[in-house]
Protein backbone atom coordinates (compact mmCIF):
# COMPACT_ATOMS: atom_id res chain seq x y z
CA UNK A 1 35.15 -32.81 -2.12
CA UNK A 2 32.63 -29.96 -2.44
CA UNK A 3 32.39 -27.47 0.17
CA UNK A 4 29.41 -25.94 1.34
CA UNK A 5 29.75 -22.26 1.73
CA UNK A 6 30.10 -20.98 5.74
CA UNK A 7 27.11 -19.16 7.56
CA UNK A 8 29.64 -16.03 7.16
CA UNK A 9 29.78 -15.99 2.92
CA UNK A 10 26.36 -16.94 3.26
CA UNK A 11 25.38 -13.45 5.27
CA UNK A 12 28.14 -11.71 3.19
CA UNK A 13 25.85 -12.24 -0.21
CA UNK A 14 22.96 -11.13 1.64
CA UNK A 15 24.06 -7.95 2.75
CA UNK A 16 24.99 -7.52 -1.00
CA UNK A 17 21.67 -8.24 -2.37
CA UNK A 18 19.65 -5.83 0.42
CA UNK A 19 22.50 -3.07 -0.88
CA UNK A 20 21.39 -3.77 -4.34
CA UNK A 21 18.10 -4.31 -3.27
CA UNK A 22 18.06 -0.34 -1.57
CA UNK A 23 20.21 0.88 -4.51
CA UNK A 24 17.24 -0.29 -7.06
CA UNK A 25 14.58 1.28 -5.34
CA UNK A 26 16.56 4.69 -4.91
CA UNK A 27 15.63 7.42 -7.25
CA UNK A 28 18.27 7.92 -9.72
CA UNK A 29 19.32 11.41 -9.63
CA UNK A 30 21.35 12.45 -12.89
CA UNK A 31 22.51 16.02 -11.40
CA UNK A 32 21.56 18.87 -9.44
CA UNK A 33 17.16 19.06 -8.80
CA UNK A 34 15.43 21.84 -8.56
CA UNK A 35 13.68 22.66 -5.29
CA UNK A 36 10.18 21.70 -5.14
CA UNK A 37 7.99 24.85 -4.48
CA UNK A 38 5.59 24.60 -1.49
CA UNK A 39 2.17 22.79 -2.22
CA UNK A 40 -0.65 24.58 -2.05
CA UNK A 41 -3.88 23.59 0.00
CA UNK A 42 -5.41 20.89 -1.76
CA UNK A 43 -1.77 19.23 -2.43
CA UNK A 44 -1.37 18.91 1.15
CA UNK A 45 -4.86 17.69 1.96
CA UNK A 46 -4.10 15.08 -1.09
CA UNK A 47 -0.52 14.02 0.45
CA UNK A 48 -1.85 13.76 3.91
CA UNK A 49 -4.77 11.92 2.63
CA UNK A 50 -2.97 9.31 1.15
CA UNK A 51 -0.38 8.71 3.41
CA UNK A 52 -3.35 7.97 5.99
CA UNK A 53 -5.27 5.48 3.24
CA UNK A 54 -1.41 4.03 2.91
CA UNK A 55 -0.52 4.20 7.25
CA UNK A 56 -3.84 2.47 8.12
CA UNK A 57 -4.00 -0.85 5.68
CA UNK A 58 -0.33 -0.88 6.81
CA UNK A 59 -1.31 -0.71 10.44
CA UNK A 60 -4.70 -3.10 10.08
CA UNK A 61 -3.00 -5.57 8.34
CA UNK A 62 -4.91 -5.17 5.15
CA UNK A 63 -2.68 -7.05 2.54
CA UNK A 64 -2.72 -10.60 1.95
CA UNK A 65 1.44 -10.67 1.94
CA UNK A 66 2.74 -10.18 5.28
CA UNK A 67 5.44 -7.96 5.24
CA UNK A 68 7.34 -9.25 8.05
CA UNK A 69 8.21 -12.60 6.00
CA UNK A 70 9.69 -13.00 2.85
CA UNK A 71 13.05 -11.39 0.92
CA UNK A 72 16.15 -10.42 1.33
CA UNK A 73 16.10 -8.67 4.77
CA UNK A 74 14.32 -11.96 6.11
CA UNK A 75 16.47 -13.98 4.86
CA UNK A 76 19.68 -12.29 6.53
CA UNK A 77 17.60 -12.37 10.26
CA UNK A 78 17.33 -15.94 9.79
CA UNK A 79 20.77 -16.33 8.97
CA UNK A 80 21.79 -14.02 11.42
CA UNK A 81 19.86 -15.40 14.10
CA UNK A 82 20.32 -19.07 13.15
CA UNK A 83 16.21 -19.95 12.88
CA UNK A 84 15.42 -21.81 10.29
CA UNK A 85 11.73 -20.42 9.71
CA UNK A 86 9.87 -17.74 10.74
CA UNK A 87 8.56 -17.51 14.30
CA UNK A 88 5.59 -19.75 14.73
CA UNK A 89 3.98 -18.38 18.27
CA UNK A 90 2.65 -15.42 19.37
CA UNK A 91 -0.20 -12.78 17.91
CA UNK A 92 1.64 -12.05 15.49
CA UNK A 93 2.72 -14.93 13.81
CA UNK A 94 0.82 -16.61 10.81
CA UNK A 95 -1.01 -16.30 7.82
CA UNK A 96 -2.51 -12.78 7.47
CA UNK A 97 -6.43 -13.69 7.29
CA UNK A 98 -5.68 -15.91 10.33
CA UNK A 99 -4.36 -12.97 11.94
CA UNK A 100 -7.11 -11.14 10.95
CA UNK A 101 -9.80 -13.22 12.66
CA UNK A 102 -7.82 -14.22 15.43
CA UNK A 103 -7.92 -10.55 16.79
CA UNK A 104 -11.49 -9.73 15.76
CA UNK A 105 -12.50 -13.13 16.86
CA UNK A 106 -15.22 -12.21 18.87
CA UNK A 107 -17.11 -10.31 15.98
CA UNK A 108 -15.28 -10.83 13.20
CA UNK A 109 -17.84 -10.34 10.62
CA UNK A 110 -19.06 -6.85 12.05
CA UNK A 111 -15.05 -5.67 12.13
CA UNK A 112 -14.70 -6.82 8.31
CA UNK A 113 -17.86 -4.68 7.40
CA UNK A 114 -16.39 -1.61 9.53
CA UNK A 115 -13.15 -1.94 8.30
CA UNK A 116 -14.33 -2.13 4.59
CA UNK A 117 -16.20 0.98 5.18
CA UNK A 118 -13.50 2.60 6.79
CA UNK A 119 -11.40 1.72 3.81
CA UNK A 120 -13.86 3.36 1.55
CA UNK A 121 -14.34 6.13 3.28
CA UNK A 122 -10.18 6.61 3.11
CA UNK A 123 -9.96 6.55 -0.38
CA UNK A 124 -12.66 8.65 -1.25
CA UNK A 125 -10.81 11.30 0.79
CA UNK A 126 -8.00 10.66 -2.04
CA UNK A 127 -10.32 11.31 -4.74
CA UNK A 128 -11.75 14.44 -3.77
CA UNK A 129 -8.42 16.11 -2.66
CA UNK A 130 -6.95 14.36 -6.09
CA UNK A 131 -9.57 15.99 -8.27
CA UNK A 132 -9.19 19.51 -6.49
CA UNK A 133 -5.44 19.25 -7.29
CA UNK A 134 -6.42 18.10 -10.85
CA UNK A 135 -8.76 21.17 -11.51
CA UNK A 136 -6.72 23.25 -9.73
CA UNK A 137 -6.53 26.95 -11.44
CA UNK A 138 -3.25 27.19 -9.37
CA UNK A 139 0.50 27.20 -11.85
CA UNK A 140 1.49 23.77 -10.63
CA UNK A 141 4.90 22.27 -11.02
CA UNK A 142 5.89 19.14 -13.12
CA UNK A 143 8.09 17.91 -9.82
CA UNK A 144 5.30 19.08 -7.75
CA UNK A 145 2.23 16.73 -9.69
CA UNK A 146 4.58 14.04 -10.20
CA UNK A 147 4.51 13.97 -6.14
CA UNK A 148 0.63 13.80 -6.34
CA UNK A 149 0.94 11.10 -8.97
CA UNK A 150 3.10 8.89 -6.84
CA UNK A 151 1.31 9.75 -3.90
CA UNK A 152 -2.19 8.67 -5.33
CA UNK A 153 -0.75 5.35 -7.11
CA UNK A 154 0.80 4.33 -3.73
CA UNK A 155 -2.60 5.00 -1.86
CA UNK A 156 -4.05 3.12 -5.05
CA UNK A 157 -2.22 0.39 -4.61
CA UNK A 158 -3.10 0.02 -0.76
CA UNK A 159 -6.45 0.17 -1.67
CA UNK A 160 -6.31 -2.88 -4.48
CA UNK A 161 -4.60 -4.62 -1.58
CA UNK A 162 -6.78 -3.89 0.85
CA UNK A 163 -9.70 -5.30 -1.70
CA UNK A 164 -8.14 -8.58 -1.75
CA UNK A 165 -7.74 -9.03 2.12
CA UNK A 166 -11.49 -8.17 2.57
CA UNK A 167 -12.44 -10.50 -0.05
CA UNK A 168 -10.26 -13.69 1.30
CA UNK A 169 -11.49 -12.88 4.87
CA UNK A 170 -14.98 -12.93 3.50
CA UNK A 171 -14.47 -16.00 1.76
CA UNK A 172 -12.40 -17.60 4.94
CA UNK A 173 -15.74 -16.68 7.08
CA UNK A 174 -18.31 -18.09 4.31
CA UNK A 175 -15.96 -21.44 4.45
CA UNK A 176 -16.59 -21.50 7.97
CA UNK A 177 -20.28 -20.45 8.44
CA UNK A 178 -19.47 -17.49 10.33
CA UNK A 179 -20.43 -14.60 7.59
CA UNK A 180 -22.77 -12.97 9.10
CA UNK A 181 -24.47 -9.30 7.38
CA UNK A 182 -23.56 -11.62 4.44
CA UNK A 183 -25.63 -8.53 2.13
CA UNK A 184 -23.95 -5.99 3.81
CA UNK A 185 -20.62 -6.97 3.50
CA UNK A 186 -21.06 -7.85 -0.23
CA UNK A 187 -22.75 -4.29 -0.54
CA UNK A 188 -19.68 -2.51 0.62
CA UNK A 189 -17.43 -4.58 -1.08
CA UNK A 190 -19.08 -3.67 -4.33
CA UNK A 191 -19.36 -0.16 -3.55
CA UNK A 192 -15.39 -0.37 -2.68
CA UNK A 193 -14.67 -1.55 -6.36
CA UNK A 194 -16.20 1.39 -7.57
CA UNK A 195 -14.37 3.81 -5.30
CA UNK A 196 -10.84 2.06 -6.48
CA UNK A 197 -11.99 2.86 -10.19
CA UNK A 198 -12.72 6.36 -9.71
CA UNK A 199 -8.82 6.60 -7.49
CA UNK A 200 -7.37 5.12 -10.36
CA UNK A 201 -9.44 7.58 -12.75
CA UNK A 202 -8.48 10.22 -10.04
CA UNK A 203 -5.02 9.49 -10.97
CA UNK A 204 -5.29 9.34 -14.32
CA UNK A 205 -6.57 13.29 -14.14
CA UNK A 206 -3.09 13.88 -12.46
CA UNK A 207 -1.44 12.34 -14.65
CA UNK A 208 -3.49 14.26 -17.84
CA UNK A 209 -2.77 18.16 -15.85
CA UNK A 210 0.49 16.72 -15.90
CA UNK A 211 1.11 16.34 -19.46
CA UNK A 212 -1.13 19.51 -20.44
CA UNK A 213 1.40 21.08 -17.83
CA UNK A 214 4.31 19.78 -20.11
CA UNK A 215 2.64 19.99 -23.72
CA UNK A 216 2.51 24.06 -22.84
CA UNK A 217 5.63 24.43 -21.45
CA UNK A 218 7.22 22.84 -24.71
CA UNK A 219 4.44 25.21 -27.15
C-alpha cells in the first residue's frame, strides 16, 4: 500500500528548500571583512541611481515573470493555505502584460511610450554616475567597486527586463489593433537598446578600474 506523504512532511520539505534556497543566495563570508570606507560623491549618486532604475521596474511591473507566483515560497503559501493555484480575481491577479493594460486601459499605448522613456531616462542616470565612478581620480577600494559592479549589473538586469515587457506589450497591442504612436514607440524602443549597451559597457569600465585597481596593488 503506498502512502502519500501528509500536508505536514509536505510543508516540512518546503521550509527546507526556502532555507537552502536563502542559504545559496547568502554571501559566503570565509572570516573577518574589512569595513568598507565611505563612498565618495559619485558612488552614492551611482548606488542611489540604480536602486531607483531597480525600485521602479519593480514597482511598474516591468518584467515579464511575476514575482508573486512561482518557487519555493509560493509553493509553501499554497500548501499552507490549502489553494491549489494562485488567486485568480482581483487587480492584481494574472499574466503581467494583462496587468499591464488592464491598468493603463484607457491609454495604454501613450503609458507604454512614457514608461519606455522613463525607463531610458533611468538608466542613463546609471551610466553617467557609473562612468564618473569609473574615471574617478579618487583611491577607490576593491570592496568598494565591487559594490558599484553589483549595483550596476542589478540595475542592468532590470533594464534587459524591462526591454522585454515593453516589447511583449507592444506586440500584445499590435495583435489587437490598439498600437497607436506605432513610430514613436518603436523609436524609443530602439533608442532603449542602445542605452542598455552603453550600461552594460558602463559596467564593463567598473569592472576594468577594478582590475587596474588590483593589477597595482599586486605590482
Amino acid at each position: 500500500m503506498r502512502h502519500t506523504p501528509s500536508r505536514v512532511t509536505m510543508i516540512a520539505a518546503v521550509i527546507g528548500a526556502c532555507m537552502l534556497q536563502a542559504c545559496a543566495s547568502a554571501p559566503l563570508s570565509l572570516g573577518p571583512q574589512a569595513e568598507e570606507p565611505p563612498a565618495i560623491a559619485v558612488q552614492d549618486t551611482l548606488r542611489t541611481s540604480a536602486a531607483t532604475l531597480v525600485a521602479t521596474a519593480r514597482q511598474e511591473g516591468w518584467r515579464l515573470e511575476d514575482e508573486r507566483e512561482g518557487g519555493a515560497f509560493a509553493l509553501l503559501g499554497r500548501l499552507v493555505t490549502g489553494a491549489e493555484s494562485a488567486p485568480e480575481a482581483g487587480a492584481e491577479a494574472g499574466e503581467p502584460v494583462e496587468i499591464y493594460l488592464l491598468r493603463h486601459d484607457m491609454a495604454p499605448a501613450a503609458a507604454l511610450l512614457a514608461d519606455i522613456t522613463l525607463a531610458d531616462a533611468l538608466a542613463r542616470d546609471v551610466i553617467d554616475a557609473g562612468r564618473a565612478v569609473a574615471v574617478s581620480e579618487a583611491d577607490l577600494s576593491r570592496e568598494s567597486i565591487d559594490r558599484d559592479i553589483a549595483e550596476i549589473e542589478a540595475a542592468l538586469i532590470a533594464a534587459r527586463r524591462a526591454r522585454a515587457f515593453f516589447s511583449a506589450v507592444e506586440n500584445e497591442l499590435a495583435l489587437r489593433g490598439s498600437l497607436r504612436r506605432e513610430l514613436q514607440v518603436s523609436t524609443a524602443l530602439i533608442r532603449l537598446d542602445a542605452r542598455i549597451e552603453t550600461l552594460a559597457s558602463t559596467a564593463d569600465a567598473l569592472a576594468a578600474r577594478r582590475w587596474g585597481n588590483l593589477h597595482s596593488t599586486m605590482s
